[in-house]
C-alpha atoms as a PDB file:
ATOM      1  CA  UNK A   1       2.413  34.476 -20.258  1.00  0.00           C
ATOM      2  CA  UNK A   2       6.074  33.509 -19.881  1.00  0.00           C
ATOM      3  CA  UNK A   3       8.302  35.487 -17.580  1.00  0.00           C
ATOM      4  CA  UNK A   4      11.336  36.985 -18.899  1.00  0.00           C
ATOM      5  CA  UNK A   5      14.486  34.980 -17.964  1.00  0.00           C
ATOM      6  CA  UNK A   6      17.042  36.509 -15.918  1.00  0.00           C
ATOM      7  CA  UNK A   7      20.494  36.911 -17.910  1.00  0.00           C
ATOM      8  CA  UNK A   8      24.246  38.050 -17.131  1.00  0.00           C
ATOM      9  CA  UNK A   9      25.963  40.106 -18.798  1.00  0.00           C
ATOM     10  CA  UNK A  10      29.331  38.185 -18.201  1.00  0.00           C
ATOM     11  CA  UNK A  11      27.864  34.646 -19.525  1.00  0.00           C
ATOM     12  CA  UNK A  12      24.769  34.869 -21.021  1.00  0.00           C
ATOM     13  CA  UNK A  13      24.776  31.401 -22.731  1.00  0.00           C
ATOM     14  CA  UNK A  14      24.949  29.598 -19.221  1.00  0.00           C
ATOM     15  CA  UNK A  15      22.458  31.888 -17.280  1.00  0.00           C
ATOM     16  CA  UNK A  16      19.416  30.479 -19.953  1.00  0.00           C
ATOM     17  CA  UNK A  17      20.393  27.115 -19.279  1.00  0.00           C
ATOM     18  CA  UNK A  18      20.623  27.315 -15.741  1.00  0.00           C
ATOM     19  CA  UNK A  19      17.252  28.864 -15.438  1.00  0.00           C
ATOM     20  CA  UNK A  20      15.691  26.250 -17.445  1.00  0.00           C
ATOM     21  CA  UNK A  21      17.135  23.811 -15.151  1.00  0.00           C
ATOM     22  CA  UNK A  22      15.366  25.244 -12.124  1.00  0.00           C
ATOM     23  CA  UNK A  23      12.051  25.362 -14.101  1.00  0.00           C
ATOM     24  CA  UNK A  24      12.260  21.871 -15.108  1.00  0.00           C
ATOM     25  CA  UNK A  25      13.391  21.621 -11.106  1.00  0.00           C
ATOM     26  CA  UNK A  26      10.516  23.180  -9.652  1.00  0.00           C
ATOM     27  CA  UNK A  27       7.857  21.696 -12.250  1.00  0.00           C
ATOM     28  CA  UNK A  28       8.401  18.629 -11.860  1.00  0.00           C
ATOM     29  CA  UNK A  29       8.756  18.540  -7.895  1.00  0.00           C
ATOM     30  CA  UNK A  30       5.357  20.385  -7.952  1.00  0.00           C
ATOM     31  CA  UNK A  31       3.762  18.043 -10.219  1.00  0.00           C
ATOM     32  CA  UNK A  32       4.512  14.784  -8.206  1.00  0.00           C
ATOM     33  CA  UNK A  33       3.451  16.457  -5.267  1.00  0.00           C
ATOM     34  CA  UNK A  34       0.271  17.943  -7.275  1.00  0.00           C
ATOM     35  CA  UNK A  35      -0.209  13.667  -8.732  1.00  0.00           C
ATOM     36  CA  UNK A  36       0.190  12.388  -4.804  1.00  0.00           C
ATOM     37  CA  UNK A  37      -2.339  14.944  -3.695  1.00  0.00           C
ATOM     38  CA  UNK A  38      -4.844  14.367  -6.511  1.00  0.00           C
ATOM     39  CA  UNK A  39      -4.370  10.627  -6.276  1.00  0.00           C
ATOM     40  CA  UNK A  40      -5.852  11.320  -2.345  1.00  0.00           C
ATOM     41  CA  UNK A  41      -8.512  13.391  -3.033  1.00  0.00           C
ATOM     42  CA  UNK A  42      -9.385  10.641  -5.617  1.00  0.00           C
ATOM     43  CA  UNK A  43      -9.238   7.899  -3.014  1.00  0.00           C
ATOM     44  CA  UNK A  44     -11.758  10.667  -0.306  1.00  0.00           C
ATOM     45  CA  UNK A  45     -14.105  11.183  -4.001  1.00  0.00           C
ATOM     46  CA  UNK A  46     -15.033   7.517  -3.934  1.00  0.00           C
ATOM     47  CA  UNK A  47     -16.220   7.468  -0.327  1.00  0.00           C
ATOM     48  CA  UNK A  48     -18.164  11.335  -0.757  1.00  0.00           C
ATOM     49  CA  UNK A  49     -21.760  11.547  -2.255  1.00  0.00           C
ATOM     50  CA  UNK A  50     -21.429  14.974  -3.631  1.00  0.00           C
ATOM     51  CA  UNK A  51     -19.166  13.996  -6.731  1.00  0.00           C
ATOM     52  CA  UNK A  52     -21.555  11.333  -7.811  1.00  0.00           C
ATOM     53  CA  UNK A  53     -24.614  13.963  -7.275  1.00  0.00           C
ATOM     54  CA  UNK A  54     -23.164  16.802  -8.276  1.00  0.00           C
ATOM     55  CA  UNK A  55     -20.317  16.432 -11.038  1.00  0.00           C
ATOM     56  CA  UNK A  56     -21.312  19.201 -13.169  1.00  0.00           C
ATOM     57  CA  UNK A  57     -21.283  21.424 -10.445  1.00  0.00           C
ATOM     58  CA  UNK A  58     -17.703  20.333  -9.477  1.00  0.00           C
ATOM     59  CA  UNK A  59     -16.303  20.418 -12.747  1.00  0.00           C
ATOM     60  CA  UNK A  60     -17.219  24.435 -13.248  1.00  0.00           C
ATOM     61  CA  UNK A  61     -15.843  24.930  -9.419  1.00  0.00           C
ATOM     62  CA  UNK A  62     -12.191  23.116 -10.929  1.00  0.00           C
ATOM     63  CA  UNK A  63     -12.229  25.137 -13.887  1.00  0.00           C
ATOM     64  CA  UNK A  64     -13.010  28.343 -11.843  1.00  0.00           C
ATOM     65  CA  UNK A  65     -10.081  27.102  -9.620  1.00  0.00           C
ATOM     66  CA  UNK A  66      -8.022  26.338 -13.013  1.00  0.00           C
ATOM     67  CA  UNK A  67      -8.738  30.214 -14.280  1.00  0.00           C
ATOM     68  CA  UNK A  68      -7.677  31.710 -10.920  1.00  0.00           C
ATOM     69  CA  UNK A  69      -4.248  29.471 -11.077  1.00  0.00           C
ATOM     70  CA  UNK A  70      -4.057  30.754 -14.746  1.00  0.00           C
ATOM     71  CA  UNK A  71      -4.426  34.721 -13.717  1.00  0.00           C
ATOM     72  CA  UNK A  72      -2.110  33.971 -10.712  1.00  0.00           C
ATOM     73  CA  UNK A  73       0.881  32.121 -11.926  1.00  0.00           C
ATOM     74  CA  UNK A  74       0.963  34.611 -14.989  1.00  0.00           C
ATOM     75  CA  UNK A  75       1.327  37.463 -12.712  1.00  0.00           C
ATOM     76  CA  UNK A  76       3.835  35.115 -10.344  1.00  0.00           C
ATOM     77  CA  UNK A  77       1.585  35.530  -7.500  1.00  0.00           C
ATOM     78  CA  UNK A  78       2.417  33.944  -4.511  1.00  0.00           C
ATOM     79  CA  UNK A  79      -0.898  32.378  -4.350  1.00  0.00           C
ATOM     80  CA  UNK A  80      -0.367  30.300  -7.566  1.00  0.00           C
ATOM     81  CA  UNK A  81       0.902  27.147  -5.659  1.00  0.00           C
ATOM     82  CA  UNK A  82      -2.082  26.844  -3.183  1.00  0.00           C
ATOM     83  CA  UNK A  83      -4.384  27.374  -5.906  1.00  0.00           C
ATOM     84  CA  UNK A  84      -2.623  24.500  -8.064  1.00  0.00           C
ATOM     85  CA  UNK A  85      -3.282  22.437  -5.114  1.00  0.00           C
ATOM     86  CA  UNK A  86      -6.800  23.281  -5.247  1.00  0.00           C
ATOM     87  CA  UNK A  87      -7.603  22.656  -8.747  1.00  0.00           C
ATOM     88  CA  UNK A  88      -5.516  19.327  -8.848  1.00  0.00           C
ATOM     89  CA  UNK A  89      -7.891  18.322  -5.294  1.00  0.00           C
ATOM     90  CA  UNK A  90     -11.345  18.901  -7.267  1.00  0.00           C
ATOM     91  CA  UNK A  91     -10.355  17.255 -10.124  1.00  0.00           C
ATOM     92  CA  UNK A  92      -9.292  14.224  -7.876  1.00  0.00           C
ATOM     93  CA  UNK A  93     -12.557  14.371  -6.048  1.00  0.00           C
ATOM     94  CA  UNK A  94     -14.212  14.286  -9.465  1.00  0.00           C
ATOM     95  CA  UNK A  95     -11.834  11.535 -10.416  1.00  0.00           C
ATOM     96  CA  UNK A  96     -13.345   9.192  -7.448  1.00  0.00           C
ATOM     97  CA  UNK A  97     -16.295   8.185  -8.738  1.00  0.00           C
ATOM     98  CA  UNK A  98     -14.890   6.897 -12.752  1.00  0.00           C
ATOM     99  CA  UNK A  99     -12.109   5.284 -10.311  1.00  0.00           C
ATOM    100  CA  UNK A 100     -14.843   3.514  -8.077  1.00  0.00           C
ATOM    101  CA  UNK A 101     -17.464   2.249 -10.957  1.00  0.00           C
ATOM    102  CA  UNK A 102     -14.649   0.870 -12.647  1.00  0.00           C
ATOM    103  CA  UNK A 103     -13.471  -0.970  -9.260  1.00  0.00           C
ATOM    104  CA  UNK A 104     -16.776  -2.279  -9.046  1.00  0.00           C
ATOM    105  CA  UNK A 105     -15.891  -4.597 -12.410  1.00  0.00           C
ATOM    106  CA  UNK A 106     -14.882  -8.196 -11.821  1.00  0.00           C
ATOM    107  CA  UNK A 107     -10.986  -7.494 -12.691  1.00  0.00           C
ATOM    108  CA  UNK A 108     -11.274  -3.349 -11.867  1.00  0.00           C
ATOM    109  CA  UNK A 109      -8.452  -3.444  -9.476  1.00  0.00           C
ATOM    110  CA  UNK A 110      -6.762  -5.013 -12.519  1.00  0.00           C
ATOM    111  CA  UNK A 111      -7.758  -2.094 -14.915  1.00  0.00           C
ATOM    112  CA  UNK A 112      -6.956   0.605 -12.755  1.00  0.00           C
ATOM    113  CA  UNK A 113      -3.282  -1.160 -11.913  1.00  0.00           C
ATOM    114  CA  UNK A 114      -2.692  -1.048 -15.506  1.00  0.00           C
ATOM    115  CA  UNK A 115      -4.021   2.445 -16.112  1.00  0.00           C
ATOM    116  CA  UNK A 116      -1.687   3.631 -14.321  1.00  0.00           C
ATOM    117  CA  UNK A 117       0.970   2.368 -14.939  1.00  0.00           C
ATOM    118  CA  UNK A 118       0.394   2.684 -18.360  1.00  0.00           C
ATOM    119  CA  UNK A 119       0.181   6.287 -18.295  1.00  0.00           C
ATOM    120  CA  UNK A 120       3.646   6.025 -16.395  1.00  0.00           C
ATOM    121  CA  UNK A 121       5.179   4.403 -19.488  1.00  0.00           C
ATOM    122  CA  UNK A 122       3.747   6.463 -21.717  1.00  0.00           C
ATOM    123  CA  UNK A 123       4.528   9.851 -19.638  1.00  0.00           C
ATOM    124  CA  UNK A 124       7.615   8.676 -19.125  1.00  0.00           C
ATOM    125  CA  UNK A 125       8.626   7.291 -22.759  1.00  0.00           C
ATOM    126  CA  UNK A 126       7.185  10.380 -24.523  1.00  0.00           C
ATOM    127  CA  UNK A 127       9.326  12.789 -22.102  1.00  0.00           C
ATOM    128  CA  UNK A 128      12.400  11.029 -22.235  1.00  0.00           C
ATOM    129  CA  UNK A 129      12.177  11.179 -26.091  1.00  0.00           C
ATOM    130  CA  UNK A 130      11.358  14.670 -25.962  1.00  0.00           C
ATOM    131  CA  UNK A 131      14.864  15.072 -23.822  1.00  0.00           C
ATOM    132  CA  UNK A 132      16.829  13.298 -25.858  1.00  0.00           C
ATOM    133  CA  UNK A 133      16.032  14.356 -29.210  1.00  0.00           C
ATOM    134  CA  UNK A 134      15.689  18.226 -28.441  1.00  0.00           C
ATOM    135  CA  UNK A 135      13.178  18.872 -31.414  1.00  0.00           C
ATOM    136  CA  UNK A 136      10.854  21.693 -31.020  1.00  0.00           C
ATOM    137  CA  UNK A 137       7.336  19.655 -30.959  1.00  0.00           C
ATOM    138  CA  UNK A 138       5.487  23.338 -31.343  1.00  0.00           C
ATOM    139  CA  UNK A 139       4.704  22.314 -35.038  1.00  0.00           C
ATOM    140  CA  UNK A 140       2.016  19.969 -33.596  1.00  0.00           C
ATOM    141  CA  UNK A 141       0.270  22.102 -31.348  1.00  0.00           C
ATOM    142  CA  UNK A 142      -2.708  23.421 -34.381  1.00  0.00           C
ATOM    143  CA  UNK A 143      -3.171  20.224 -34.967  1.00  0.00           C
ATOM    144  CA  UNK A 144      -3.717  19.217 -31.515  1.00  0.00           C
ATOM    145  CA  UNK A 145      -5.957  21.640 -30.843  1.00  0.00           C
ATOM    146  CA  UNK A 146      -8.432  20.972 -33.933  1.00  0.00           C
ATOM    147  CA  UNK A 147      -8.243  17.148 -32.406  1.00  0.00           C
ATOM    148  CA  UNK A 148      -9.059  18.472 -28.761  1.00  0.00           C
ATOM    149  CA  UNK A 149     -11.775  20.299 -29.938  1.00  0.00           C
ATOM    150  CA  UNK A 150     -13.205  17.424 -32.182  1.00  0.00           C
ATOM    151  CA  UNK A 151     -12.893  15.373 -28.960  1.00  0.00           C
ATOM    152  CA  UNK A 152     -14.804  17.707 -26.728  1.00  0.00           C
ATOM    153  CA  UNK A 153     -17.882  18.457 -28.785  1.00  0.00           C
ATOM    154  CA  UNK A 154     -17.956  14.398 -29.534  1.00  0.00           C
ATOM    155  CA  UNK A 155     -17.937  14.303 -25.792  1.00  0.00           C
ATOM    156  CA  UNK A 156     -21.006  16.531 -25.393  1.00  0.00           C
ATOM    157  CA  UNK A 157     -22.755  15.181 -28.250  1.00  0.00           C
ATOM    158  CA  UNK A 158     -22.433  11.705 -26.606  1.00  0.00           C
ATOM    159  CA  UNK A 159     -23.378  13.091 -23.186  1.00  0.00           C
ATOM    160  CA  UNK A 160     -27.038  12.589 -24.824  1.00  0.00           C
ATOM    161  CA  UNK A 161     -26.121   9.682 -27.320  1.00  0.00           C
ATOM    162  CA  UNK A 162     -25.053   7.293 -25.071  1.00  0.00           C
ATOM    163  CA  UNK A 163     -23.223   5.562 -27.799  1.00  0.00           C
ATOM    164  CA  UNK A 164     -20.696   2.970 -26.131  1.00  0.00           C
ATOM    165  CA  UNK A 165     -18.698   3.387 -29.603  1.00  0.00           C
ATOM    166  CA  UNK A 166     -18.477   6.518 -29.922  1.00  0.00           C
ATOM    167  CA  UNK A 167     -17.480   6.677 -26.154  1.00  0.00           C
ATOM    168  CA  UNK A 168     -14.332   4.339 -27.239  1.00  0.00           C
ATOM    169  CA  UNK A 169     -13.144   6.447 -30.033  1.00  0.00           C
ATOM    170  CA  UNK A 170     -12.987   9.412 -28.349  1.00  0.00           C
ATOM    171  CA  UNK A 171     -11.303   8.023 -25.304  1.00  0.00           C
ATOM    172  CA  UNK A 172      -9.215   6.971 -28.076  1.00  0.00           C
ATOM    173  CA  UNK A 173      -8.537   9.985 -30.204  1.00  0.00           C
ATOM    174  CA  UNK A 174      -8.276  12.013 -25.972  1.00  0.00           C
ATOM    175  CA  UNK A 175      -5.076   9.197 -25.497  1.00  0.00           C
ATOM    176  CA  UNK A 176      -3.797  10.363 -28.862  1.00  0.00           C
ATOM    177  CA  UNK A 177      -4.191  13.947 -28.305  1.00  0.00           C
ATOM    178  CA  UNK A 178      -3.134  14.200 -24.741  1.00  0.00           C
ATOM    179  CA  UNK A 179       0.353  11.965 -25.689  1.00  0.00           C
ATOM    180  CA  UNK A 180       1.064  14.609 -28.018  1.00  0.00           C
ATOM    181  CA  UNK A 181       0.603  17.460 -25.698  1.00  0.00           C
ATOM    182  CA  UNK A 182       3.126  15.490 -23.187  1.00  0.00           C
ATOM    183  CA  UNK A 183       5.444  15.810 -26.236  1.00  0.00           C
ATOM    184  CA  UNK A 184       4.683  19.308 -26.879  1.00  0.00           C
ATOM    185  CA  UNK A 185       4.849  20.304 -23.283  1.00  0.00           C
ATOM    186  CA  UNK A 186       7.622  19.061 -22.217  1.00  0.00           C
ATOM    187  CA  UNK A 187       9.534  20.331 -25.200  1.00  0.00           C
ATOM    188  CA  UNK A 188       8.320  23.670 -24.362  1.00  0.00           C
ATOM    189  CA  UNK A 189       9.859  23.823 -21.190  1.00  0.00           C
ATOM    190  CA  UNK A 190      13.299  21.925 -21.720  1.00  0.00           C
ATOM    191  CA  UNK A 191      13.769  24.477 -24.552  1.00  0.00           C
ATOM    192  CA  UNK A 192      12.923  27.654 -22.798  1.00  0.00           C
ATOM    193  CA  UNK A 193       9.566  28.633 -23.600  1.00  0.00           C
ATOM    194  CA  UNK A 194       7.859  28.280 -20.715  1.00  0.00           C
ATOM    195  CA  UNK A 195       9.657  29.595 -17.501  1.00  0.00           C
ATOM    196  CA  UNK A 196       6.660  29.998 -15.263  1.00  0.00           C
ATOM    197  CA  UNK A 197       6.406  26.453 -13.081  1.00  0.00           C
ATOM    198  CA  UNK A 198       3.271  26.767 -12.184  1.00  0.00           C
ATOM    199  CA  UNK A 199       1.644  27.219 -15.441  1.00  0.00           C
ATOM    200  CA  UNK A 200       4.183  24.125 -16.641  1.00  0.00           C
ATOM    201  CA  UNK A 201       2.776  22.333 -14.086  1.00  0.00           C
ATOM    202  CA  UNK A 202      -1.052  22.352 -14.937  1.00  0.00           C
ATOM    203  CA  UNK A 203      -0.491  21.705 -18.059  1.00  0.00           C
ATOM    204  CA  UNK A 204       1.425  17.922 -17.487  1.00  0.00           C
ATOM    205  CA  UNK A 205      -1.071  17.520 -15.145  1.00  0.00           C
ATOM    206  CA  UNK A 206      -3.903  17.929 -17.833  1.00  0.00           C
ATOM    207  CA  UNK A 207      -1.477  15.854 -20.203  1.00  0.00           C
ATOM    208  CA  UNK A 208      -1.903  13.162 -17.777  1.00  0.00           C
ATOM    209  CA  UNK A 209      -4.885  13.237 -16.000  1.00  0.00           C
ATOM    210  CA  UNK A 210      -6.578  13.182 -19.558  1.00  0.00           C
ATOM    211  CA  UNK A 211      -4.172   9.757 -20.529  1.00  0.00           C
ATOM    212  CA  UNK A 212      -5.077   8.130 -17.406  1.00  0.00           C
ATOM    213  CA  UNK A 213      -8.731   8.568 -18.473  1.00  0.00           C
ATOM    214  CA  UNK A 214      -8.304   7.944 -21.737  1.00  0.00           C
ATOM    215  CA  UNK A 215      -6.460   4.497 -20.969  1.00  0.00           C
ATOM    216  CA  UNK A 216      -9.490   3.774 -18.113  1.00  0.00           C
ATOM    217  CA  UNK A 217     -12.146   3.919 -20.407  1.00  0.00           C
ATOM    218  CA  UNK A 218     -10.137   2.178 -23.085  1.00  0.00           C
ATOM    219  CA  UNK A 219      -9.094  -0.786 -20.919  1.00  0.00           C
ATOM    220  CA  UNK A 220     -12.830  -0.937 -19.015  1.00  0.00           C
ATOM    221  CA  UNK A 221     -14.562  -1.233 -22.473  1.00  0.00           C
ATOM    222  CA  UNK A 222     -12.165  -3.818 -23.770  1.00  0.00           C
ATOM    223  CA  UNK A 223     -11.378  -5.835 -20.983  1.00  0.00           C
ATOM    224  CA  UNK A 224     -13.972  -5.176 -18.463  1.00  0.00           C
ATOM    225  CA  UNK A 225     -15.268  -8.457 -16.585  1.00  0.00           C
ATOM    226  CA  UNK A 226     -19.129  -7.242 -15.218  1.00  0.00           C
ATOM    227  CA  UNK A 227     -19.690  -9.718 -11.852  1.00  0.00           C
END
């Protein structure tokens, strides 16, 4: 998936570095824009009936869109960045409604404040130690995935439980998962082994997106006030 790095021949221990800089560059101008944008579409999802009626249906359209983005920015089509734009808008849309039933709570304005800016800190704290210390977080990745799957089929099998604590452990066990993808992530590009933006990109945006859920449901079940 990654595309080779440029090199020269006349200092090829500065070229690396200097290409890694523009990745980090580019990623992480993209994904602010990508939050802002989502963030809006969010804020248009509230106000639209067809994400409350129709959320399935939306969520196979964003992974279609997700695919396509995948298939693009691996082949470093121009079309990549539009298509980010897309995915990152359907998942806001689908974003709305969680966003408004929580708003609807006594203190929801409250919850959602701290949601994000919890998923800020923690964004922000996990990357910068990821910076600093240089370590290669890779070694986590199997057992990330084994938790993300344990967290998804919990997910479905609660779709028809309805069990309001098993809903808070695996909003749990998603924060826990998702942190340690930001680690994992952003190691993986400060150290070179992702140098494809785009693909960079959607996966911080999964890393948080998923927190910021996590930390809504969390803070809703714990310190939701019902009017």
């Amino acid at each position: 998936m990654n595309n080779p790095a440029p090199f020269s021949s006349f200092s090829p221990n500065l070229t690396p570095t200097l290409s890694s800089s523009v990745v980090i560059r580019r990623a992480y101008s993209l994904l602010a824009l990508t939050l802002i944008f989502s963030g809006f579409a969010a804020w248009v999802g509230m106000g639209m009936a067809f994400p409350y009626q129709h959320p399935i249906i939306l969520m196979l359209v964003a992974f279609g869109a997700l695919f396509a983005v995948l298939i693009t920015g691996t082949k470093g089509s121009p079309a990549a960045v539009p298509l980010v734009f897309v995915f990152t808008g359907l998942m806001g849309l689908s974003l709305g409604p969680l966003i408004a039933i929580t708003l609807r709570l006594a203190n929801g304005p409250q919850i959602v404040t701290e949601s994000i800016l919890g998923t800020a800190v923690i964004f922000g704290a996990l990357s910068l130690y990821a910076w600093r210390s240089r370590r290669d977080f890779s070694f986590l990745g199997g057992f990330l995935m084994v938790g993300l799957v344990v967290v998804i089929l919990a997910g479905i099998a609660n779709f028809f439980l309805h069990m309001p604590a098993l809903q808070l452990t695996i909003a749990a066990a998603a924060l826990l998962v998702f942190s340690g993808y930001i680690l994992v992530d952003t190691s993986r590009m400060i150290r070179g082994g992702e140098s494809n933006p785009v693909l960079i990109t959607v996966s911080l945006y999964l890393d948080i997106l998923n927190v910021f859920v996590a930390l809504l449901q969390l803070l809703s079940a714990l310190q939701g006030e019902r009017n």
